[in-house]
Protein backbone atom coordinates (compact mmCIF):
# COMPACT_ATOMS: atom_id res chain seq x y z
CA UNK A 1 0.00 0.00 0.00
CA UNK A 2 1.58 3.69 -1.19
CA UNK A 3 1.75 5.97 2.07
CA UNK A 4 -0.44 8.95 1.87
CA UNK A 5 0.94 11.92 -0.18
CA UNK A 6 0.43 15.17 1.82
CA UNK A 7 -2.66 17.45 0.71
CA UNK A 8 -1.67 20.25 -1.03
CA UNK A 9 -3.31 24.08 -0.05
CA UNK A 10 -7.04 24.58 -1.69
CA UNK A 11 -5.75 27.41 -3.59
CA UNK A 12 -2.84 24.98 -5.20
CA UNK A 13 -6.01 22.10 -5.77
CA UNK A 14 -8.11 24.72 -7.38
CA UNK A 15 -5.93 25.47 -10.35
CA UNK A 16 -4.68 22.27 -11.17
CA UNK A 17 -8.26 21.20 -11.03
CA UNK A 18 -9.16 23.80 -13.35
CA UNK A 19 -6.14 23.07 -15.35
CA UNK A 20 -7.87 19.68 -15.87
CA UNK A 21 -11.65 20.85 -16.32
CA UNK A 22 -9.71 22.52 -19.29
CA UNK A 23 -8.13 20.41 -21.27
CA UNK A 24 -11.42 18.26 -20.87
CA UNK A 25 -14.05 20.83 -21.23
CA UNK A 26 -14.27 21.00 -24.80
CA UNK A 27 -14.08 17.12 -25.78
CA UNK A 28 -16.91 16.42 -23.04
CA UNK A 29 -19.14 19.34 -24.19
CA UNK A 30 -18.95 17.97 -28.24
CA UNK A 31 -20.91 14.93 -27.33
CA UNK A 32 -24.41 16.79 -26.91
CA UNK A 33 -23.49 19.20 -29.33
CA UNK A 34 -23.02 16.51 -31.67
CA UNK A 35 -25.77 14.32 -30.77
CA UNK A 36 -28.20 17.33 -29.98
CA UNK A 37 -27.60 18.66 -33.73
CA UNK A 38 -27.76 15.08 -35.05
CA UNK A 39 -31.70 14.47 -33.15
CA UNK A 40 -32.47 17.51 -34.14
CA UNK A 41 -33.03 19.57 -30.57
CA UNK A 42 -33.14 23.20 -30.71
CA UNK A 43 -30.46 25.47 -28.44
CA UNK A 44 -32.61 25.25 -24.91
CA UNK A 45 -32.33 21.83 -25.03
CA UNK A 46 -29.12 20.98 -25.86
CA UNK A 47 -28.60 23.42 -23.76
CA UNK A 48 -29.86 20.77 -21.08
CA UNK A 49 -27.89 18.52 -22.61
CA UNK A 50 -24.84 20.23 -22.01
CA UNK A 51 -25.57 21.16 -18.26
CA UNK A 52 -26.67 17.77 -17.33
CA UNK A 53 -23.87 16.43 -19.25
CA UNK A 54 -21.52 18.10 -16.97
CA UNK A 55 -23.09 17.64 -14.10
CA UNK A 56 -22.60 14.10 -14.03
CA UNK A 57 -19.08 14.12 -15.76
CA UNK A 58 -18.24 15.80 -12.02
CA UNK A 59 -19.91 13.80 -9.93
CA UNK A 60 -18.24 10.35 -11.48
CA UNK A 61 -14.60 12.68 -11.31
CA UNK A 62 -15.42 13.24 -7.56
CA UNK A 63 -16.26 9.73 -7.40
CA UNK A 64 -13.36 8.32 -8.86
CA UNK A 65 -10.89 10.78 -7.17
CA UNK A 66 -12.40 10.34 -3.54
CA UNK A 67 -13.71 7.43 -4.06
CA UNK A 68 -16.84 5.61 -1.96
CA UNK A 69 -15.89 2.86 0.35
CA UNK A 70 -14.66 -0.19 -1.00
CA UNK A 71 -17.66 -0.12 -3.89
CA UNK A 72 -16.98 3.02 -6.28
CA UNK A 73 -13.98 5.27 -7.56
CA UNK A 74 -10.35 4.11 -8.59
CA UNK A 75 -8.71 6.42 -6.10
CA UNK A 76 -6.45 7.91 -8.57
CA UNK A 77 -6.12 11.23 -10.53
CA UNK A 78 -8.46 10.68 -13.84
CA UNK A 79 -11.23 12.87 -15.62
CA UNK A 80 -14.30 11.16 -16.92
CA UNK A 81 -16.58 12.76 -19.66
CA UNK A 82 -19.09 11.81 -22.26
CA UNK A 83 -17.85 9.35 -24.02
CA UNK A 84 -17.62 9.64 -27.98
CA UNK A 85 -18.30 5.55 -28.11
CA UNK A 86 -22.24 6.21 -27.41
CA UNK A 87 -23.05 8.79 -30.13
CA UNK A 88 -23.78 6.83 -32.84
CA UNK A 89 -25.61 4.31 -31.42
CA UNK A 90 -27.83 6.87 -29.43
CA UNK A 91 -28.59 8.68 -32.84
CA UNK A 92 -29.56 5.33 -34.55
CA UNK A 93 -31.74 4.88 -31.17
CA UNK A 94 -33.35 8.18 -31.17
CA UNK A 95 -34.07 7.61 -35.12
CA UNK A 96 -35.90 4.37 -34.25
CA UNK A 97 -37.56 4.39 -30.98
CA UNK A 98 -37.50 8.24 -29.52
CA UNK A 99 -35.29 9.68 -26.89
CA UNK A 100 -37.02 8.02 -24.15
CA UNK A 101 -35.50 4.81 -25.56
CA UNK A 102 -32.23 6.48 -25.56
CA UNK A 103 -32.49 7.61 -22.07
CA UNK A 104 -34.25 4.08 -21.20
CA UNK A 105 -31.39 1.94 -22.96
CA UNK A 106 -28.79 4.34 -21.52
CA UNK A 107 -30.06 3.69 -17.85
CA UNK A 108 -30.14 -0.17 -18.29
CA UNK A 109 -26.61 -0.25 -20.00
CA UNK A 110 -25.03 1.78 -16.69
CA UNK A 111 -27.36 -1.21 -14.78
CA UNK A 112 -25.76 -4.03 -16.75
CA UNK A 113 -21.97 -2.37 -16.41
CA UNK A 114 -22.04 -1.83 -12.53
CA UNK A 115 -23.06 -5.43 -12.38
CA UNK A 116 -19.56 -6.67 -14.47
CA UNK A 117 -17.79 -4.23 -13.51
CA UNK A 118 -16.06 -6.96 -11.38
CA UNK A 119 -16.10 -9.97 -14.28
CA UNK A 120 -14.96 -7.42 -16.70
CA UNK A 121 -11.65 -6.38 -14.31
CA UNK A 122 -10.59 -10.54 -14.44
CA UNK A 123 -11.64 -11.38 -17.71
CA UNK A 124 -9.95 -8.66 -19.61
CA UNK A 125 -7.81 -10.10 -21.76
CA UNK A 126 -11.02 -11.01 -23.93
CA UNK A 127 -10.40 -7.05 -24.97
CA UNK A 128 -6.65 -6.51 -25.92
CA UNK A 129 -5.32 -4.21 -28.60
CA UNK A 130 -6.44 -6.12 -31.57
CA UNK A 131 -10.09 -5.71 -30.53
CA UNK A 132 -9.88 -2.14 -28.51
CA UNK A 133 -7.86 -1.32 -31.19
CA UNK A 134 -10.11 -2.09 -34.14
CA UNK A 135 -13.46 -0.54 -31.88
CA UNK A 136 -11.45 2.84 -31.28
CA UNK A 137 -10.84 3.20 -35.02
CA UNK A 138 -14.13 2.69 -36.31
CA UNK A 139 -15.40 5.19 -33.45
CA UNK A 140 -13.58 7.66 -34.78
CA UNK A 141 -13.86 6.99 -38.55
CA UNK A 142 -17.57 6.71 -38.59
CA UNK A 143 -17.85 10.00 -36.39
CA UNK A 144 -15.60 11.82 -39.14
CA UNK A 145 -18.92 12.15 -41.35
CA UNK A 146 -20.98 13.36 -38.04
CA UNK A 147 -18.12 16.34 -37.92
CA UNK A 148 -17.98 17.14 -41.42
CA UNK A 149 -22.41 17.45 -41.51
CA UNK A 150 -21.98 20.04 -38.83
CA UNK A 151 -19.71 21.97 -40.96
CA UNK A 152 -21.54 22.07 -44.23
CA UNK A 153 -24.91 21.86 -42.49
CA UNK A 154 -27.24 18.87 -42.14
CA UNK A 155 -30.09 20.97 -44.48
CA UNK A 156 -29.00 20.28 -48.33
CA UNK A 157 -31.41 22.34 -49.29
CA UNK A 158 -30.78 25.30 -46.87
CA UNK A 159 -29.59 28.43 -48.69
CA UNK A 160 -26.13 28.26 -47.19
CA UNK A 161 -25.34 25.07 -47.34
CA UNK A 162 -21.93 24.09 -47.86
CA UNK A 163 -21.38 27.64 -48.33
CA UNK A 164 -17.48 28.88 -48.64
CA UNK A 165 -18.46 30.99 -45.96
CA UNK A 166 -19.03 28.37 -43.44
CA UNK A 167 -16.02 26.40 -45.50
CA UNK A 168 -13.49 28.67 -44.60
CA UNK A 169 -14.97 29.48 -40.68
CA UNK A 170 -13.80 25.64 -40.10
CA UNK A 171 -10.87 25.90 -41.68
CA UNK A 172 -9.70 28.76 -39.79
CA UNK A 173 -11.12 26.71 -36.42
CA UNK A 174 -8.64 23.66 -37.87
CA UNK A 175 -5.38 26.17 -38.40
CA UNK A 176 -5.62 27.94 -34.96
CA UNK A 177 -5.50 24.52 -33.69
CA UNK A 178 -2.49 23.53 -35.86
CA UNK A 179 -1.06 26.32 -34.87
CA UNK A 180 -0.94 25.91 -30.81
CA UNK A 181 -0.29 22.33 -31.20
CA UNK A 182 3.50 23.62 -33.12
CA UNK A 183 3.91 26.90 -31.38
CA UNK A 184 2.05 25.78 -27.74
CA UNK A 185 4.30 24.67 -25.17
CA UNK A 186 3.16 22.40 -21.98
CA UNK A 187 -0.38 23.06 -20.68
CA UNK A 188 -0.92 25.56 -23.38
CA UNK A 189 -0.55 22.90 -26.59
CA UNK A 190 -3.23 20.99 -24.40
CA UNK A 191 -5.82 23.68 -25.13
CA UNK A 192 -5.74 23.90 -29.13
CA UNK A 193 -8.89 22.81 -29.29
CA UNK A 194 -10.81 24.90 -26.91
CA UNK A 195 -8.89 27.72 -28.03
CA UNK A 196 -9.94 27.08 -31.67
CA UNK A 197 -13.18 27.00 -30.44
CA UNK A 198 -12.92 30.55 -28.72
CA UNK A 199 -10.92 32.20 -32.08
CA UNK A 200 -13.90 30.67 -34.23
CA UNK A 201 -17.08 32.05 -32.04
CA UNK A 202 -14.98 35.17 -32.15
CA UNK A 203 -14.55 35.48 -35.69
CA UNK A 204 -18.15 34.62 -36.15
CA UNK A 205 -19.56 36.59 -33.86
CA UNK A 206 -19.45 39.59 -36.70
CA UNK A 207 -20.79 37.66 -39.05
CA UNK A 208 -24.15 36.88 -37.17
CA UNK A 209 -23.41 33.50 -36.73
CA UNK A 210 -23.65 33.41 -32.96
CA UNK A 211 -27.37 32.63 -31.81
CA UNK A 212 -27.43 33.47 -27.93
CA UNK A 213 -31.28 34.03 -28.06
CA UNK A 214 -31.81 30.46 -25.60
CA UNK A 215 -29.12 32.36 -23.73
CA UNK A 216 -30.55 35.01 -22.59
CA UNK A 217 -33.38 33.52 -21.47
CA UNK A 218 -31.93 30.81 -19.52
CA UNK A 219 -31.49 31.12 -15.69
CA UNK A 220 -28.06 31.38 -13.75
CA UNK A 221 -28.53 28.84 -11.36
CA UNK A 222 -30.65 25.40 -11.75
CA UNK A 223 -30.27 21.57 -12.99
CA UNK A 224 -32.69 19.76 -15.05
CA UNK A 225 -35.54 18.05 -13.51
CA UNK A 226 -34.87 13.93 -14.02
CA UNK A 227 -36.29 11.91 -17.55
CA UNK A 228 -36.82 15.38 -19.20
CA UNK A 229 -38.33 13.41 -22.38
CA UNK A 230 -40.72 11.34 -20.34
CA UNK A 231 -40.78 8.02 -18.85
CA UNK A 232 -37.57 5.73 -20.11
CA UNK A 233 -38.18 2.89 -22.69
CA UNK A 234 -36.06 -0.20 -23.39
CA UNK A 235 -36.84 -1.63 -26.75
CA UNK A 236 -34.55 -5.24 -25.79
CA UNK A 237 -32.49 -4.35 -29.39
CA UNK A 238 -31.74 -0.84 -28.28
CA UNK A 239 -30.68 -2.20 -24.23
CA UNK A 240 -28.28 -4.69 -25.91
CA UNK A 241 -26.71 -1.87 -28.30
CA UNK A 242 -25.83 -0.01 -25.32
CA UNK A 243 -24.75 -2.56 -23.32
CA UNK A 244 -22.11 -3.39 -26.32
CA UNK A 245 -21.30 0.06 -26.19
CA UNK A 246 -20.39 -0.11 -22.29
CA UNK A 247 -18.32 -3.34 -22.42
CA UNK A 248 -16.72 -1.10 -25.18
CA UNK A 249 -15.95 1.91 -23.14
CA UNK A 250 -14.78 -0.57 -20.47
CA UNK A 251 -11.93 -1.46 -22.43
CA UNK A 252 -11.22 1.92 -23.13
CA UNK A 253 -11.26 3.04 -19.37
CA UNK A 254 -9.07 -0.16 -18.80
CA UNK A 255 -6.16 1.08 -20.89
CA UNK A 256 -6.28 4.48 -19.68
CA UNK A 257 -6.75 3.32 -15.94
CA UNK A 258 -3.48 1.28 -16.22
CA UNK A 259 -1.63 4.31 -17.87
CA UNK A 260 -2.23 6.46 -15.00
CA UNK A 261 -1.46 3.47 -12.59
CA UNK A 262 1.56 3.03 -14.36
CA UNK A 263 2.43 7.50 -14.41
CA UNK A 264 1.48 7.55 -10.16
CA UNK A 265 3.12 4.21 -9.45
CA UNK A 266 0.15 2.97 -7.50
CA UNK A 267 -0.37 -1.12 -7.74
CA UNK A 268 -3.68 -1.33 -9.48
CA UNK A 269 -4.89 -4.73 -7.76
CA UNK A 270 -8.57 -6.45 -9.43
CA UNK A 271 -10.59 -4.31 -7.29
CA UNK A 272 -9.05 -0.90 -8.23
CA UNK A 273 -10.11 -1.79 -12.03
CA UNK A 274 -13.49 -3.25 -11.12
CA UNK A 275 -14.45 -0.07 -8.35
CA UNK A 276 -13.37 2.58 -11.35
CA UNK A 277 -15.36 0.44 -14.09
CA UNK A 278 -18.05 0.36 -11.62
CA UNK A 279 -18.13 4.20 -11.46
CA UNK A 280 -18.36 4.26 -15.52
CA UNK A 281 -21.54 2.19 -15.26
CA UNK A 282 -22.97 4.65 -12.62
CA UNK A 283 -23.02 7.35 -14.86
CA UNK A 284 -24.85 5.45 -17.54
CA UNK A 285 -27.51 4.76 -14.68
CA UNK A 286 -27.37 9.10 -13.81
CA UNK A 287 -26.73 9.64 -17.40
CA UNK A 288 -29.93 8.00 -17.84
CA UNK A 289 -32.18 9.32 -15.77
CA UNK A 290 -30.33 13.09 -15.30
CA UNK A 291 -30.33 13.34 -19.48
CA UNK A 292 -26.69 13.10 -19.95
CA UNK A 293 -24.70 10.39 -21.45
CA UNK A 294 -21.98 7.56 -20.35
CA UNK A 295 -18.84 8.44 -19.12
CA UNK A 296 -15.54 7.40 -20.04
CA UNK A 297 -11.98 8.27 -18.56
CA UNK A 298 -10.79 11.16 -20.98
CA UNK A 299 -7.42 9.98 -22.34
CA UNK A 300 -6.27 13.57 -22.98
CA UNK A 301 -6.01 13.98 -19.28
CA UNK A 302 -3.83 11.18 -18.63
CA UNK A 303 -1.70 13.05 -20.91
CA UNK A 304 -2.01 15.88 -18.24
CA UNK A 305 -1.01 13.80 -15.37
CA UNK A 306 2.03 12.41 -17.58
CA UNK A 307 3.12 15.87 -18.57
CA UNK A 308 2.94 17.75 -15.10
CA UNK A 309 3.84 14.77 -12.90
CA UNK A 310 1.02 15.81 -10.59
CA UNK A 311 -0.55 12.79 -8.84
CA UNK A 312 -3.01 13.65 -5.96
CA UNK A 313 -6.18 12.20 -6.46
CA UNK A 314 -7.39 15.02 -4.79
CA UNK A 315 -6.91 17.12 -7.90
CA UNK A 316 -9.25 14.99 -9.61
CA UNK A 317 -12.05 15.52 -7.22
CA UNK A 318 -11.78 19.45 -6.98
CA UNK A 319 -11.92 18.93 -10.87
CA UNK A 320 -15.02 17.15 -10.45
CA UNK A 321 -16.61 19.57 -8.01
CA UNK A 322 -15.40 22.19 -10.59
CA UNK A 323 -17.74 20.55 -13.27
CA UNK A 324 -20.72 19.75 -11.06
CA UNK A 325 -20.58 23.70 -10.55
CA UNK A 326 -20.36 24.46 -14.27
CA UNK A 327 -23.48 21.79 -14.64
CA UNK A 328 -25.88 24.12 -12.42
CA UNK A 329 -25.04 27.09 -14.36
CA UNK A 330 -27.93 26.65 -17.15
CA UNK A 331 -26.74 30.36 -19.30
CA UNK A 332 -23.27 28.68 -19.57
CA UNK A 333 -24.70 25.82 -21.22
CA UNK A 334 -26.83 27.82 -23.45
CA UNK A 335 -24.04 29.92 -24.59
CA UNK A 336 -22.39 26.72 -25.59
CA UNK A 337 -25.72 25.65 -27.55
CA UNK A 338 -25.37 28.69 -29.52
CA UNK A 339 -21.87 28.42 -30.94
CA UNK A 340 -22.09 28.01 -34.74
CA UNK A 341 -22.63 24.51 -36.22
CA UNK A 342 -19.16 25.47 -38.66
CA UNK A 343 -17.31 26.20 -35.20
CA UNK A 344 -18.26 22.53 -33.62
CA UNK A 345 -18.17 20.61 -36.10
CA UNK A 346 -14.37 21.88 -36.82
CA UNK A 347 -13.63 21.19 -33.77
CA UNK A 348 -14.79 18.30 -33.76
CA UNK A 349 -13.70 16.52 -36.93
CA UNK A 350 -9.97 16.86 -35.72
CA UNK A 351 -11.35 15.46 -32.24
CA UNK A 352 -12.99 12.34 -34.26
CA UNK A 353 -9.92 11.99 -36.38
CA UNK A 354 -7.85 11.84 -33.81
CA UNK A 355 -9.77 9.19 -31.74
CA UNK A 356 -9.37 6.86 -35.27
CA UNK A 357 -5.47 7.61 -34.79
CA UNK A 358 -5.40 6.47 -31.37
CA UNK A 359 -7.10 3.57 -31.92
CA UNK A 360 -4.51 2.83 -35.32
CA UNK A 361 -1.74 3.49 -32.73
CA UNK A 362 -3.26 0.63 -30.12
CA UNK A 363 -3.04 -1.87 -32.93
CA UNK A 364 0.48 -1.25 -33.32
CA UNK A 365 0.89 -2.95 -30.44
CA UNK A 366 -0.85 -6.05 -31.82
CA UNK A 367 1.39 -9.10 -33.36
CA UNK A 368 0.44 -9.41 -37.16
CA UNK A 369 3.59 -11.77 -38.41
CA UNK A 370 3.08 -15.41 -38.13
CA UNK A 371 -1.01 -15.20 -36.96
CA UNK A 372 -4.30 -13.92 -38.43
CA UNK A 373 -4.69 -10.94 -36.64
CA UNK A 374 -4.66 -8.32 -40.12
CA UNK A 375 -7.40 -10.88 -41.35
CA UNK A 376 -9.54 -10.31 -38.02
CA UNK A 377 -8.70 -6.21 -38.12
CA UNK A 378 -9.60 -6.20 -41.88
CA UNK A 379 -13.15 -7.71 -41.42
CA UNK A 380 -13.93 -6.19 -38.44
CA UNK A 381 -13.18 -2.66 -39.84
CA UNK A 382 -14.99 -3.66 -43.03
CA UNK A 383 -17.99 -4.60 -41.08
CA UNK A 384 -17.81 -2.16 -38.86
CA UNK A 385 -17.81 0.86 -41.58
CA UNK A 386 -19.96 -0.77 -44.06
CA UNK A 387 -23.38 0.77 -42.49
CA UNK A 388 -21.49 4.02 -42.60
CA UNK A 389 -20.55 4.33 -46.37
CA UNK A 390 -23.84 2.34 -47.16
CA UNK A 391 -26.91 3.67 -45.19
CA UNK A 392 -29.20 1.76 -46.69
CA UNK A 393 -27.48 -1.07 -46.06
CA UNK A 394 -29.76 -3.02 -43.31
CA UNK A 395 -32.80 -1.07 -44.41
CA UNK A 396 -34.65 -3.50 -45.63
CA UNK A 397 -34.07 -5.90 -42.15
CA UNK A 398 -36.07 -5.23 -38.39
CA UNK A 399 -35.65 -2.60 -36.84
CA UNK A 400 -34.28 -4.20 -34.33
CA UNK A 401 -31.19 -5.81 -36.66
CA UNK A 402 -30.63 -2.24 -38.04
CA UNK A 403 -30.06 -0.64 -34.46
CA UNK A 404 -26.87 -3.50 -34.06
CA UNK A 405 -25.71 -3.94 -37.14
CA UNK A 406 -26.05 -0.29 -38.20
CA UNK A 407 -24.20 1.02 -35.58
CA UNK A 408 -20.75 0.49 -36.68
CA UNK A 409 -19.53 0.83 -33.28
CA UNK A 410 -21.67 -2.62 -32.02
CA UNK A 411 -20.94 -4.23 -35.30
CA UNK A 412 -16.81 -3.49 -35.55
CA UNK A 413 -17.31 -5.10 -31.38
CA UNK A 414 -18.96 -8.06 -32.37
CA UNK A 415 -17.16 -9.11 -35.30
CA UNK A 416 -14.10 -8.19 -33.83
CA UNK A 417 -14.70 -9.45 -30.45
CA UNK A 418 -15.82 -13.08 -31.94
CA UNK A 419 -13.03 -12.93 -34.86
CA UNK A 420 -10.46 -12.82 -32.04
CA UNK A 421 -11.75 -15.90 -29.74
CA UNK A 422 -11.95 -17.58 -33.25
CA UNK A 423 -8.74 -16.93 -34.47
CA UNK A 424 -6.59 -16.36 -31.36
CA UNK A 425 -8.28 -19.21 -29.09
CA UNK A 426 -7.86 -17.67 -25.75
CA UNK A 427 -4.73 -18.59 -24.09
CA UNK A 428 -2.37 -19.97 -26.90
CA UNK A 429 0.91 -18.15 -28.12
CA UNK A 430 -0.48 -16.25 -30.81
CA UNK A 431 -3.36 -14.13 -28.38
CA UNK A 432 -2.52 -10.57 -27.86
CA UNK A 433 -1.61 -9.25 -24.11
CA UNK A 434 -3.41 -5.89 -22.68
CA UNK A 435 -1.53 -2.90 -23.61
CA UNK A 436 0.80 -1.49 -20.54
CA UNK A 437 1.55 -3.77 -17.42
CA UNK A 438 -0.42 -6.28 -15.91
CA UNK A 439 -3.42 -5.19 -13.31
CA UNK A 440 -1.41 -5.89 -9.67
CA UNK A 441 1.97 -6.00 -11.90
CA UNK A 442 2.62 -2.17 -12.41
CA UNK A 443 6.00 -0.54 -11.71
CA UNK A 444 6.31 2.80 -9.80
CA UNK A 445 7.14 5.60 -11.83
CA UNK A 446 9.32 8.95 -11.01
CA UNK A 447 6.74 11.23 -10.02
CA UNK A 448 6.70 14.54 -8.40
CA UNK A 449 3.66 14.53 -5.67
CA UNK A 450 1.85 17.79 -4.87
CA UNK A 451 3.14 19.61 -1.94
């Protein structure tokens, strides 16, 4: 057991909190602007969205900073935020059965993940690079086209669509981020994309682009009353998507839980992994019924961690409380809401593309000479992007059959998931190991603890 690191002053916590809420805000705040523009919601309510969004992003930081007994939290340093996994399958799911089904779904998926939370933390190695590496990609490939509708508009027969005008607003978004990723240095190359964000509003502001109508209307102070769209459904095809999606975003929090274990030096034992999975399937259950969406530990902020060497755990949680705060401040989300479609979508086509190349990196770690593995990743990336660059590709099956197999996040998981057991047989030579060092195996790093 690590000895206890000594607390460092509130006014130290606060701004390396903040320093985290930062580099987070803007990839956590995408997901309802995506999905919102995607269902079709007006500015008030993905203005909700956006609130309730990071409302519970902070309570699951708090959570797994502080931790709760020996049943929720990792105890370690790590942001969670809306998780990019979800989007497409809630979009199909609002298409086909309403946003009640969404929400419903949603709620049972955070159910079925607190219950395996423990399972999932022994039986990982059924998720190694080749198929977390293969789901990541196809995440971010198939959101690429979500990115790129925001910027020419989702209308085609509006009167500015694809208009040069909105053309070059996202390319100037895209080079202001280019150009504090070469010029940044430390924290400051970590906010390119919230500060591309910020140069774009302002350049658009002139241009009448800026709607802050729902803005000025909204209140200061308030959260959103619970199942905003009515009573939850759960169409069985819809729970199962969902619970895909969560066994998905497990493996994702896995890697990135093991990277920060490996950054602080703390010995992640079985019940570290299974307390911190446990606190991703909360927020699908407060996701669900608050009108937010599953949470995932934000990768970018284990960056943070390995960049200023700061460890406390306690930094995490002020984070947290940071975001709960921003989450009951209803005009903040609003102003959000009304940022130009151009802007966000901009922003987040390089946030999508670079999700793809993280997941092409984690299959560099996969062994291809000698086994079957670039058969499995070929398939399973062919599967999974078929729906994408085919629509109608399932139309004329159920419903039901459309929800998984048109989601190309469930179907890339599926075919890659059963391609692997197939081909790799669990437990012989040629089966892949979890990225990083084994959970209870993980060597202290040099770190520099808060004083």
């Amino acid at each position: 057991m690590m000895p206890s690191k000594p607390r460092a002053p509130f006014g130290r916590l606060a701004l390396l909190g903040l320093q985290h809420v930062l580099v987070m805000y803007t990839g956590c705040v995408t997901v309802p602007l995506v999905f919102g523009a995607a269902a079709g919601l007006d500015a008030s309510t993905i203005a909700l969205l956006i609130n309730a969004d990071l409302l519970v992003a902070g309570v699951i930081t708090v959570i797994q900073g502080a931790g709760v007994g020996r049943v929720l939290g990792v105890r370690m340093p790590v942001m969670a935020g809306a998780a990019f996994t979800a989007v497409t399958p809630m979009i199909l799911i609002a298409g086909h059965y309403g946003l009640q089904a969404v929400y419903g779904s949603m709620l049972a998926a955070g159910v079925f993940g607190m219950l395996v939370a423990w399972p999932f933390a022994k039986a990982v190695r059924f998720f190694p690079p080749l198929v977390s590496g293969v789901v990541i990609t196809v995440v971010g490939l198939s959101l690429i086209g979500v990115g790129v509708g925001l910027v020419v508009g989702n209308d085609p027969r509006a009167p500015d669509h694809a208009a040069p005008s909105r053309l070059a607003l996202a390319a100037f978004v895209i080079v202001v981020i280019l150009l504090v990723a070469r010029f940044g240095r430390g924290f400051l190359a970590q906010t390119g994309v919230l500060l591309g964000l910020l140069a774009g509003t302002a350049v658009a502001i002139p241009l009448g682009l800026v709607d802050l109508t729902a803005a000025r209307s909204a209140d200061w102070i308030g959260v959103s009353a619970p199942f905003h769209f009515g009573a939850p459904a759960f169409p069985p095809v819809a729970v199962l998507s969902m619970c895909v999606v969560m066994l998905v975003l497990f493996a994702e929090s896995t890697a990135d839980l093991i990277a920060v274990a490996e950054l602080t030096g703390k010995r992640l034992t079985t019940g570290d992994m299974a307390r911190g999975l446990a606190a991703d399937g909360l927020s699908g259950v407060l996701g669900g019924a608050m009108n937010a969406f599953i949470d995932t530990v934000f990768a970018q902020n284990v960056g943070l961690v390995s960049m200023t060497r700061v460890r406390s755990r306690h930094v995490a949680a002020v984070a947290g409380a940071v975001l709960v705060v921003l989450g009951a401040v209803p005009k903040l989300g609003a102003v959000v809401a009304g940022l130009p479609q151009p802007v966000v979508g901009a922003a987040a086509l390089v946030m999508f593309a670079t999700v793809a190349t993280v997941g092409i990196n984690t299959l560099r770690k996969v062994e291809f000479e000698g086994t079957n593995n670039l058969l499995v990743v070929a398939v399973a990336i062919g599967a999974g992007m078929a729906p994408e660059v085919a629509p109608d590709l399932y139309s004329r099956l159920p419903d039901g059959v459309q929800i998984v197999l048109g989601s190309p996040v469930t179907s890339a998981t599926l075919v890659a998931f059963g391609l692997n057991l197939a081909f790799t047989q669990v437990g012989r030579k040629n089966s892949v190991a979890l990225p990083g060092a084994p959970v209870g195996d993980t060597a202290p790093a040099k770190v520099t603890p808060v004083r």
